[in-house]
C-alpha atoms as a PDB file:
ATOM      1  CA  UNK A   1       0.000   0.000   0.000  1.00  0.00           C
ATOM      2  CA  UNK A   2       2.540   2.403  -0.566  1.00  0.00           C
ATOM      3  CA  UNK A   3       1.054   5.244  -2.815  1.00  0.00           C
ATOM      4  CA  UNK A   4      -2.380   4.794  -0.504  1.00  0.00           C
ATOM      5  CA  UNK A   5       0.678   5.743   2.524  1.00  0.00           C
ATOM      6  CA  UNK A   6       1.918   9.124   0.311  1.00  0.00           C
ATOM      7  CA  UNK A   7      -1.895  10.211   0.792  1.00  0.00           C
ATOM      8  CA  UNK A   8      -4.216  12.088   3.288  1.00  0.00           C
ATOM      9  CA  UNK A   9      -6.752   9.062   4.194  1.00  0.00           C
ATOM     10  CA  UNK A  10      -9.131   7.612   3.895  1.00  0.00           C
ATOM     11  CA  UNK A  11      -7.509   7.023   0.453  1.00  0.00           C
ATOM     12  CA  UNK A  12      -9.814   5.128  -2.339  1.00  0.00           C
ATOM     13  CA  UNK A  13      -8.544   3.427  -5.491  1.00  0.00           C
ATOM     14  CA  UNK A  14     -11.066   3.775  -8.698  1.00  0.00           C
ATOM     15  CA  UNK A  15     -10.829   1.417 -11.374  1.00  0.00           C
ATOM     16  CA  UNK A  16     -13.212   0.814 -14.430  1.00  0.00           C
ATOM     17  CA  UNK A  17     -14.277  -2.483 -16.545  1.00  0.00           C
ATOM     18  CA  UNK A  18     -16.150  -2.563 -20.129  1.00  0.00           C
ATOM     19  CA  UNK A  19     -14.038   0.803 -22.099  1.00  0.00           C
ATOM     20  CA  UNK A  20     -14.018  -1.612 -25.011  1.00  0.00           C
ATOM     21  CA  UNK A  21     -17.006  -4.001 -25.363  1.00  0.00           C
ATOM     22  CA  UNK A  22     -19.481  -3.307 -28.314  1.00  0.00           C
ATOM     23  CA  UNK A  23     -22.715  -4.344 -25.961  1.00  0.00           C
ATOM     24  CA  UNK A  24     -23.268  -3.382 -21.995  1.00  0.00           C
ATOM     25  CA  UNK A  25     -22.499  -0.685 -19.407  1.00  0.00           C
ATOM     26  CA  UNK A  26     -19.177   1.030 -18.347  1.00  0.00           C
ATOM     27  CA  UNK A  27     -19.048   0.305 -14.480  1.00  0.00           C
ATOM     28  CA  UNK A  28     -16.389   1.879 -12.260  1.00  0.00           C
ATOM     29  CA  UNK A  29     -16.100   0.877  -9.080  1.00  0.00           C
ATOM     30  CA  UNK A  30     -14.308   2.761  -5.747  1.00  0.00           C
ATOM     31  CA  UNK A  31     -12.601   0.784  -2.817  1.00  0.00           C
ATOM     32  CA  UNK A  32     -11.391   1.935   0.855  1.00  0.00           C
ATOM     33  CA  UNK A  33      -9.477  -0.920   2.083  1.00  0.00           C
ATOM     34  CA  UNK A  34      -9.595  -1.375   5.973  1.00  0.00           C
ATOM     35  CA  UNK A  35      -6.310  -0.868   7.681  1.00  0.00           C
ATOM     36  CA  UNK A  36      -6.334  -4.759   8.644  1.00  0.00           C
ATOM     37  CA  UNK A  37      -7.876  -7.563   7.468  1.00  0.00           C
ATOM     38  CA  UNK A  38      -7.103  -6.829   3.563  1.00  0.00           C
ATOM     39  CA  UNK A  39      -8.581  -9.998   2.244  1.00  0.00           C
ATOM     40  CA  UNK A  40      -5.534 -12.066   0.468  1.00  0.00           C
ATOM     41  CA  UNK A  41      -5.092 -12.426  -2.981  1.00  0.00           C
ATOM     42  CA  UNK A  42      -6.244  -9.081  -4.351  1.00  0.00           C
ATOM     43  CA  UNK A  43      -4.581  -8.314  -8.057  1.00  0.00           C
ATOM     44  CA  UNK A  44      -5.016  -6.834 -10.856  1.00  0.00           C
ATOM     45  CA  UNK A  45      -8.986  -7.898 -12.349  1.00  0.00           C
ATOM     46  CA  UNK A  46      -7.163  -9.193 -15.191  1.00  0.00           C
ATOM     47  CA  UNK A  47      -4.651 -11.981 -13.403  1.00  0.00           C
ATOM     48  CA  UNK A  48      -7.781 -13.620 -11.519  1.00  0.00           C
ATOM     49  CA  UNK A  49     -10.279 -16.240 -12.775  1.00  0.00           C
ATOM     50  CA  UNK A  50     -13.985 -15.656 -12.624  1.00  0.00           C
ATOM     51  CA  UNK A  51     -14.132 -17.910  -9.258  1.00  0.00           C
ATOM     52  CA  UNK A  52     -11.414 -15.734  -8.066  1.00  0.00           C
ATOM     53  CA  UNK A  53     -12.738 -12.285  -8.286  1.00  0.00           C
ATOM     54  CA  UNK A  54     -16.431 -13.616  -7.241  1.00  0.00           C
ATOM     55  CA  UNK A  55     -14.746 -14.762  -4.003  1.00  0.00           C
ATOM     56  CA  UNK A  56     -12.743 -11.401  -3.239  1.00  0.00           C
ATOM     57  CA  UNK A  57     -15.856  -9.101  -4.467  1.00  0.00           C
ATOM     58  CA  UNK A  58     -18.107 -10.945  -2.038  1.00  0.00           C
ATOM     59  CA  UNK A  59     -15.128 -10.241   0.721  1.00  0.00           C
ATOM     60  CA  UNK A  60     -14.529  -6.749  -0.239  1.00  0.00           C
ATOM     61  CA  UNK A  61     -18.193  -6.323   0.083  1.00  0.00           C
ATOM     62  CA  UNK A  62     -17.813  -7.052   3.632  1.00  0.00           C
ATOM     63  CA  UNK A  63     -14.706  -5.690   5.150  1.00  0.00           C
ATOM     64  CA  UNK A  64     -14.125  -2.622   2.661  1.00  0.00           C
ATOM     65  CA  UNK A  65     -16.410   0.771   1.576  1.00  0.00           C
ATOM     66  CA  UNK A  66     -17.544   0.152  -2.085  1.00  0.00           C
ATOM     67  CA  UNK A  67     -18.873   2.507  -3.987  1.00  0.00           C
ATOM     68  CA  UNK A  68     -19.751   1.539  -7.456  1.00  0.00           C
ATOM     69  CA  UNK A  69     -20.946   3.675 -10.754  1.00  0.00           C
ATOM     70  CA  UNK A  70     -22.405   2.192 -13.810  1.00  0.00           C
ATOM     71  CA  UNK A  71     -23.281   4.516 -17.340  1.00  0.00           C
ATOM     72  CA  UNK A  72     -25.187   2.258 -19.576  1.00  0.00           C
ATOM     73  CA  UNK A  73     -25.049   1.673 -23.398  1.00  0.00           C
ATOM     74  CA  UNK A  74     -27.588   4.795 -24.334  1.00  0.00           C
ATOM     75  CA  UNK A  75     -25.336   7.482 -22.706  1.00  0.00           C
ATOM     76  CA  UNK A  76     -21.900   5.926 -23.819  1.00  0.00           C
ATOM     77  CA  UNK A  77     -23.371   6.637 -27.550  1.00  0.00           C
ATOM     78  CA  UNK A  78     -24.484  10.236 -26.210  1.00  0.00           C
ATOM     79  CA  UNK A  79     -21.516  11.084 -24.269  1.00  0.00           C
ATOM     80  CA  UNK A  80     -18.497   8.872 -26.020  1.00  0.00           C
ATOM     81  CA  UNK A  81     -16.717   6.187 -24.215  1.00  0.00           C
ATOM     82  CA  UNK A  82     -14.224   8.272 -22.546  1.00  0.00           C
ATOM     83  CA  UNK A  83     -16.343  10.905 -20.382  1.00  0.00           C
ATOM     84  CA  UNK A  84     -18.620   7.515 -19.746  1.00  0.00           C
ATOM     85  CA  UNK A  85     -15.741   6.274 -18.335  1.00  0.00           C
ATOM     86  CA  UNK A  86     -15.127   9.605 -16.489  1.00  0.00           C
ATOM     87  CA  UNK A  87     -18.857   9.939 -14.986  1.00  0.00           C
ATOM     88  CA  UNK A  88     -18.874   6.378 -14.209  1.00  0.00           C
ATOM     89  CA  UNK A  89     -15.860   6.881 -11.985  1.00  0.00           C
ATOM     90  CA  UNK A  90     -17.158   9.985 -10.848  1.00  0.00           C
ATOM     91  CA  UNK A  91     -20.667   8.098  -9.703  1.00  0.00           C
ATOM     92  CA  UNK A  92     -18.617   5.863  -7.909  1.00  0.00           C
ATOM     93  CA  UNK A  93     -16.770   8.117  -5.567  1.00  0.00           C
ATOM     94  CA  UNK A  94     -19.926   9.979  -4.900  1.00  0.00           C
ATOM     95  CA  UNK A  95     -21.454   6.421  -4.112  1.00  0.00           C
ATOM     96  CA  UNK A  96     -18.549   5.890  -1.898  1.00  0.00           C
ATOM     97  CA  UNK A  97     -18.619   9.136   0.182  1.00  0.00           C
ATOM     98  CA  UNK A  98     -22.535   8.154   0.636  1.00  0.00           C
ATOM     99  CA  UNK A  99     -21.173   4.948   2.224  1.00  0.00           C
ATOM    100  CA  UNK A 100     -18.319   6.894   4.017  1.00  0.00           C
ATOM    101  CA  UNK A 101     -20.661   9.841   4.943  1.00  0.00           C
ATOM    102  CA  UNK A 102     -17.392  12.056   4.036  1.00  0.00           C
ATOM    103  CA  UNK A 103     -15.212  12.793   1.121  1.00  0.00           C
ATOM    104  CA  UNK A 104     -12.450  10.624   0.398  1.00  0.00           C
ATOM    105  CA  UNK A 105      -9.002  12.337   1.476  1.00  0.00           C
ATOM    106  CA  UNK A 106      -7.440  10.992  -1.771  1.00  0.00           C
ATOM    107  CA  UNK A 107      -8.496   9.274  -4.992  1.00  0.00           C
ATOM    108  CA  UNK A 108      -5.868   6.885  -6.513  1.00  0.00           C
ATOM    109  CA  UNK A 109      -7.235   6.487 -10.067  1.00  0.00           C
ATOM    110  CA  UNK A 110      -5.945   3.854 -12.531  1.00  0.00           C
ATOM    111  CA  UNK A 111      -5.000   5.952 -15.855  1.00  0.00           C
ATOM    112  CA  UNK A 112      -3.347   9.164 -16.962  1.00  0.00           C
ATOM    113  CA  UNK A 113      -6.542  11.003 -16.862  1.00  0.00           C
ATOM    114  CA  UNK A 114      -8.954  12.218 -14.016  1.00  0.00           C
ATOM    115  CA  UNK A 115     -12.583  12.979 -13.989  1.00  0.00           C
ATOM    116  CA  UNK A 116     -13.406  16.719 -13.703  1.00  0.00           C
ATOM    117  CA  UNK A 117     -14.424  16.165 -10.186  1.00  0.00           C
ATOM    118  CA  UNK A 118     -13.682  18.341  -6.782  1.00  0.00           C
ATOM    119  CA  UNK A 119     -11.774  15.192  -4.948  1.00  0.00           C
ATOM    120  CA  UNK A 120      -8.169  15.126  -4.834  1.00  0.00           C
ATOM    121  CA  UNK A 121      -6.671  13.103  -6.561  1.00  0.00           C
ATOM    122  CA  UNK A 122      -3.870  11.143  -8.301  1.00  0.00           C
ATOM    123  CA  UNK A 123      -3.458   8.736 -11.808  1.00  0.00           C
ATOM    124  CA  UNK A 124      -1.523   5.938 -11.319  1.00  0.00           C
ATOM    125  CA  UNK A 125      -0.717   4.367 -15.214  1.00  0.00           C
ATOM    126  CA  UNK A 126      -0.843   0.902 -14.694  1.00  0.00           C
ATOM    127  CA  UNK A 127      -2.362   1.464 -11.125  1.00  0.00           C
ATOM    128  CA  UNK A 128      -3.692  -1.882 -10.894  1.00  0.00           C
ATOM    129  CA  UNK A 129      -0.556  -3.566 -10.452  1.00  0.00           C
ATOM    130  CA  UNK A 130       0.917  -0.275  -8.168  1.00  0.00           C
ATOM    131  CA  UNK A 131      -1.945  -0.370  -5.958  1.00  0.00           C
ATOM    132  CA  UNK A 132      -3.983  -2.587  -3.666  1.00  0.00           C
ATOM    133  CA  UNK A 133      -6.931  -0.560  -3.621  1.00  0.00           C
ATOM    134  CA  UNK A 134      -7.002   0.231  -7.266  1.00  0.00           C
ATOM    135  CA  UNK A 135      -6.822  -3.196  -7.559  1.00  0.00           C
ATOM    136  CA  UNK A 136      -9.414  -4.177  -5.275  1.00  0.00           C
ATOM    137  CA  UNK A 137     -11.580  -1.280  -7.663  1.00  0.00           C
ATOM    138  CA  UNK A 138     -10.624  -3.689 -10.421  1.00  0.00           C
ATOM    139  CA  UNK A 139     -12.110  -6.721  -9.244  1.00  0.00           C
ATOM    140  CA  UNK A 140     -15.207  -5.049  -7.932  1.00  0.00           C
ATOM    141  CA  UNK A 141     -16.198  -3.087 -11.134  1.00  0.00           C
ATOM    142  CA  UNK A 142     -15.028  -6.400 -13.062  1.00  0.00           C
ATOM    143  CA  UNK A 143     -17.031  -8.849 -11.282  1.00  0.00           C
ATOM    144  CA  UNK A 144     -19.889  -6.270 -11.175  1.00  0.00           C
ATOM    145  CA  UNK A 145     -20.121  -5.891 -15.152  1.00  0.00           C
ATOM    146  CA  UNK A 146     -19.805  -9.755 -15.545  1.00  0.00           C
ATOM    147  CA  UNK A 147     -22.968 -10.134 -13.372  1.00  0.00           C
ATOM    148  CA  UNK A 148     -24.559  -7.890 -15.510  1.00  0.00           C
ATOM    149  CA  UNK A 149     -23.786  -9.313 -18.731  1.00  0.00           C
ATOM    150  CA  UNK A 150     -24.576 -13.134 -17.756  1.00  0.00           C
ATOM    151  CA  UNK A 151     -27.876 -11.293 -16.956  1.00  0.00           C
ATOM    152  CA  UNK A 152     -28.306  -9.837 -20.257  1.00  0.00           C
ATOM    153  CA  UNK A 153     -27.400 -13.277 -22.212  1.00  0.00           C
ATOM    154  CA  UNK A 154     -30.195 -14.757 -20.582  1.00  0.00           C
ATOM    155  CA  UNK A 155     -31.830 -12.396 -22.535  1.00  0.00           C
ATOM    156  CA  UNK A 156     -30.145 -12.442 -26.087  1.00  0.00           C
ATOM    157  CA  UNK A 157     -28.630 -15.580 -25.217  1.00  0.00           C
ATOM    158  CA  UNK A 158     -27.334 -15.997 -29.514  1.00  0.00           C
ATOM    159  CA  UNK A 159     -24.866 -13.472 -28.706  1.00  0.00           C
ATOM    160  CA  UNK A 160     -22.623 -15.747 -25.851  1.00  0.00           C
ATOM    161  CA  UNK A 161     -22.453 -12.758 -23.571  1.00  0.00           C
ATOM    162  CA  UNK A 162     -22.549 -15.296 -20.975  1.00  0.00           C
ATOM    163  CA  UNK A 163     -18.734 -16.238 -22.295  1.00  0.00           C
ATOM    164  CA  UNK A 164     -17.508 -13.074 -24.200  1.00  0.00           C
ATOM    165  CA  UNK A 165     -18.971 -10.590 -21.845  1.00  0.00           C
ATOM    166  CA  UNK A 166     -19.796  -7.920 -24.815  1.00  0.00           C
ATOM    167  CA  UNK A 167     -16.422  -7.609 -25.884  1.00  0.00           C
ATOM    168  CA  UNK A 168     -16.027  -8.379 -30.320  1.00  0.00           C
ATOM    169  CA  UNK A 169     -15.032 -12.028 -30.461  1.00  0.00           C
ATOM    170  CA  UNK A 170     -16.073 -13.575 -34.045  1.00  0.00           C
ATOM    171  CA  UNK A 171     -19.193 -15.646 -32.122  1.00  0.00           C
ATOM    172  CA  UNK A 172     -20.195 -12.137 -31.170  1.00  0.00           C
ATOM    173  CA  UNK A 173     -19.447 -10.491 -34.757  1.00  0.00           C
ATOM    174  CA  UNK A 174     -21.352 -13.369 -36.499  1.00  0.00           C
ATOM    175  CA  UNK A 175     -24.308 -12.641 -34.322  1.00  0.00           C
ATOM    176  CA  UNK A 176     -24.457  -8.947 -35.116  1.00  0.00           C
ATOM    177  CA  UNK A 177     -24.469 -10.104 -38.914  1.00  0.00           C
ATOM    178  CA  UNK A 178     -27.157 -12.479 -38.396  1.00  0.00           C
ATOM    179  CA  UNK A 179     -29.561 -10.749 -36.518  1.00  0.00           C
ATOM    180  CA  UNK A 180     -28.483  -7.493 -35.492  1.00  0.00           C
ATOM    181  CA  UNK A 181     -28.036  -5.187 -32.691  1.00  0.00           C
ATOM    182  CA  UNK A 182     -30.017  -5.239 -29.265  1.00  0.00           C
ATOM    183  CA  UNK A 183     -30.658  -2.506 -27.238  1.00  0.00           C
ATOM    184  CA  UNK A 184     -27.832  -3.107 -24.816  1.00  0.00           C
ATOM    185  CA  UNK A 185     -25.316  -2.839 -27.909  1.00  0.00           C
ATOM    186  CA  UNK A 186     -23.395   0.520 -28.318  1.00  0.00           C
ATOM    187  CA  UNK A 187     -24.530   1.942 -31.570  1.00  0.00           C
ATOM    188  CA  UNK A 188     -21.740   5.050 -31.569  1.00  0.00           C
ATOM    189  CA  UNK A 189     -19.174   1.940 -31.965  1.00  0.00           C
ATOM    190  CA  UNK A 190     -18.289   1.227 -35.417  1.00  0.00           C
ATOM    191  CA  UNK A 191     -18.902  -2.606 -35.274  1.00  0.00           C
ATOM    192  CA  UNK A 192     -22.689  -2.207 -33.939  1.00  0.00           C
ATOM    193  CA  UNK A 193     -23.172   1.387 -36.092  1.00  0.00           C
ATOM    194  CA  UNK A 194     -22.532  -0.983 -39.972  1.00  0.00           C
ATOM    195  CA  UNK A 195     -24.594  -3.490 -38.382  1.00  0.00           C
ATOM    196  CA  UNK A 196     -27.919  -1.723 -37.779  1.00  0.00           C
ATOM    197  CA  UNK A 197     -27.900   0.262 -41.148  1.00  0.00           C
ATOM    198  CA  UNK A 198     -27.430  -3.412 -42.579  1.00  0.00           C
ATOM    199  CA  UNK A 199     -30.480  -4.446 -40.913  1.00  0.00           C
ATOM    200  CA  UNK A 200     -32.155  -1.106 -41.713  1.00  0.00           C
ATOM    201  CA  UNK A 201     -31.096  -1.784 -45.630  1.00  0.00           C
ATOM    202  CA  UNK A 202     -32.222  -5.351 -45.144  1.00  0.00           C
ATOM    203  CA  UNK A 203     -35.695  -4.289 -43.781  1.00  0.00           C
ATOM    204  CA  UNK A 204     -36.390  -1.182 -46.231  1.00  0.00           C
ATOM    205  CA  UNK A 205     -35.387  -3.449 -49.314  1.00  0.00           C
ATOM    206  CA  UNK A 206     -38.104  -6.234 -47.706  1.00  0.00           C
ATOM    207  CA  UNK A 207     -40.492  -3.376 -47.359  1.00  0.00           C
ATOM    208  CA  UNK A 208     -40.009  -2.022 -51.238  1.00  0.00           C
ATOM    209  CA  UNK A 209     -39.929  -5.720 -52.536  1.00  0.00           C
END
């Protein structure tokens, strides 16, 4: 925990999951860890199986202050992906000063970029490997969007989100061809954006015929 020690506390790490899928939310998530009893194991989101960030989310749940920020598909296509990504993390620091019932004293954010937000603050490239609680940020806002996307395959099951999780795989692709996008896809991103005016083509030449 060494850049959380260079900080006024309580320090939170922010970290964000889904900047590149072409279907499902942006979700940020913030973490205070408590000054003992930081559950073993925490990493970087990416380094972890499924079973392994289920089990720390549910324990960082319990022993840490969470605060967590999700911008779904409609306002990523009105705002971009980046400030989504920004007002995500900002929602989640607000969330977590709910929970706290005070400001953070420091935000450790993973990136080179900050939200335009009053909390102090500090980006940390490659953060989730420098710190613990941006870490523990990873694996909540990780485990978080999975949930969310298992969800929505139950849904649209033909496009696997169960397994891909939104993100462009060719299963996913193929399924975009074939029957086009769903309301949970992002329609500003080029891959969803040729497949709806395909379908629209495909429906105003049935229309015509």
């Amino acid at each position: 925990m060494k850049h959380e020690k260079l900080c006024i506390g309580p320090v939170a790490g922010v970290d964000e999951a889904g900047r590149g899928p072409l279907a499902g939310p942006v979700v940020a998530a913030a973490v205070i860890l408590p000054a003992k009893g930081v559950p073993r194991g925490i990493d970087d989101s990416k380094k972890l199986s499924a079973s392994e960030r289920e089990r720390l989310c549910a324990r960082l749940k319990g022993c840490a202050i969470v605060g967590i920020g999700i911008v779904q598909p409609e306002e990523i296509d009105t705002l971009n992906i980046y400030w989504a990504t920004m007002k995500a993390m900002t929602l989640a620091v607000d969330a977590l000063a709910v929970e706290l019932g005070q400001a953070p004293g420091h935000v450790l954010v993973d990136g080179n970029r900050l939200p335009r937000w009053t909390y102090p603050a500090t980006p940390l490239v490659g953060g989730d490997a420098k710190s613990l609680s941006i870490a523990a940020a990873s694996i909540v806002a990780k485990h978080t969007r999975d949930l969310i996307m298992i969800a929505a395959a139950d849904v649209h099951p033909e496009y696997n989100w169960h397994s891909n999780k939104g993100y462009g795989c060719a299963h996913h692709m193929k399924a975009l061809r074939d029957h086009g996008p769903t309301p949970i896809h992002r329609r500003s991103f080029a891959p969803v954006a040729a497949a709806y005016l395909a379908r629209e083509g495909l429906f105003a030449q049935e229309t015509t015929s």
